[in-house]
Protein backbone atom coordinates (compact mmCIF):
# COMPACT_ATOMS: atom_id res chain seq x y z
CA UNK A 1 43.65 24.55 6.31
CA UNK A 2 41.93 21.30 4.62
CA UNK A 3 43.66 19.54 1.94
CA UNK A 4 40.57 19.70 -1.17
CA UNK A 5 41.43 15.94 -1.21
CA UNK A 6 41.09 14.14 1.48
CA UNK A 7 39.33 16.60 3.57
CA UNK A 8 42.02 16.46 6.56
CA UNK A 9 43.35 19.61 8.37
CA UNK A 10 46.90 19.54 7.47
CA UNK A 11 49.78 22.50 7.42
CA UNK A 12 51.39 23.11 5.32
CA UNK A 13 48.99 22.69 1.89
CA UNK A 14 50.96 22.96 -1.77
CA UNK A 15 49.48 23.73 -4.85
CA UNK A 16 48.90 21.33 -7.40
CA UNK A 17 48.15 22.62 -10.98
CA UNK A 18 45.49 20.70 -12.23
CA UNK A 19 47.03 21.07 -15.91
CA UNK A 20 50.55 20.61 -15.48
CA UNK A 21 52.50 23.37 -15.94
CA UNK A 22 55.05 21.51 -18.17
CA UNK A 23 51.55 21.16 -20.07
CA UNK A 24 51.31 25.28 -20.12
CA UNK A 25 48.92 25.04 -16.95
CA UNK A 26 50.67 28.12 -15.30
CA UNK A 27 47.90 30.35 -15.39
CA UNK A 28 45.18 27.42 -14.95
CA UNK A 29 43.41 25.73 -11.84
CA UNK A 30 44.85 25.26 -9.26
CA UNK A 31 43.48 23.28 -6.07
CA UNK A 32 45.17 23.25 -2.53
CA UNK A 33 46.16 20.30 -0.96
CA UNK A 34 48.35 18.31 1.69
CA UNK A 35 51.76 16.98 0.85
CA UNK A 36 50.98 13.01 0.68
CA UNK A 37 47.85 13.44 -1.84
CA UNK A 38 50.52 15.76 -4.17
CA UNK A 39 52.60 12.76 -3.66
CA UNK A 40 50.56 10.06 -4.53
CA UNK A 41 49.38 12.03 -7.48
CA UNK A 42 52.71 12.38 -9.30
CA UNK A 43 53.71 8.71 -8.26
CA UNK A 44 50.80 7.12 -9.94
CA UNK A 45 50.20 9.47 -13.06
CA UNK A 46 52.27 10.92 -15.67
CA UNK A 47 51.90 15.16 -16.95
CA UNK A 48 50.27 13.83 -19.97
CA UNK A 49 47.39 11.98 -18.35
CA UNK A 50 47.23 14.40 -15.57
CA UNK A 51 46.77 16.83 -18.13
CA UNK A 52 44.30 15.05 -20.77
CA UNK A 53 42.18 13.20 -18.30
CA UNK A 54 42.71 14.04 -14.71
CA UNK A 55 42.38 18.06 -14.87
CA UNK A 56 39.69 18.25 -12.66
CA UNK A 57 39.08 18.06 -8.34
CA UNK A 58 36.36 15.86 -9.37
CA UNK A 59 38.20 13.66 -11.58
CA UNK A 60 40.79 12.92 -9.51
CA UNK A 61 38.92 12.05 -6.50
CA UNK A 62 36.78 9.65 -8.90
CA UNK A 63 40.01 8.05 -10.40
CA UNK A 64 39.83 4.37 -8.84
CA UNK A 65 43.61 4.11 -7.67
CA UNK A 66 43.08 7.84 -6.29
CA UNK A 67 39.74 7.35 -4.77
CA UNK A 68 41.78 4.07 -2.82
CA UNK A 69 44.46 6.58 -1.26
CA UNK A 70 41.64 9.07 -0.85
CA UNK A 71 39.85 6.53 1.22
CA UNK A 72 43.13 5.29 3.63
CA UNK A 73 44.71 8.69 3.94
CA UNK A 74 41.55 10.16 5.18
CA UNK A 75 42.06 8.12 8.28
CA UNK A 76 45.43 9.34 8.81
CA UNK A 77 46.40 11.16 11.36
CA UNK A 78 47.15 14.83 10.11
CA UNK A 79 50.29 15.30 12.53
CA UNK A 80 52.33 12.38 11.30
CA UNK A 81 54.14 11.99 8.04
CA UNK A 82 52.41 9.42 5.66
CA UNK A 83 54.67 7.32 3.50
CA UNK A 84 53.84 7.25 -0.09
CA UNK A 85 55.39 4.69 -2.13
CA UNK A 86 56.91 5.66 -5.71
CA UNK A 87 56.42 3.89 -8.52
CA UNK A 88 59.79 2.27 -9.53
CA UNK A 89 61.47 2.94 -12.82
């Protein structure tokens, strides 16, 4: 399956809600996608924003710092583990 991200073929895909569901975005869009762009998206944006601003495919992949990732991870290969660094408290 492709990750709607970054376009690679990657087992096993999760689901990210693009409304958070902690935002009531249980029953909203939903987009699949690989474990390291899920990831990335949670380390460098909070429910709120994800919610207000970032509730789109589109708008993510357009979000500079995600469009960065986008760009590296697509390189990647699909069979190893890519390291995403959280943001520290």
């Amino acid at each position: 399956m492709t990750c709607e991200l970054c376009a690679r073929e990657v087992q096993p895909l999760t689901v990210h809600h693009l409304i958070p569901r902690q935002k009531k975005g249980h029953h909203g869009p939903k987009i699949n996608i690989c474990s390291a762009c899920h990831k990335q998206i949670h380390t460098l944006y909070d429910n709120t924003r994800l919610a207000q601003e970032l509730n789109s495919l589109e708008k993510l992949k357009n979000e500079p710092q995600m469009h960065k990732f986008l760009s590296w991870v697509s390189k990647q290969d699909p069979y190893k583990r890519v390291k995403v660094h959280r943001k520290r408290a």
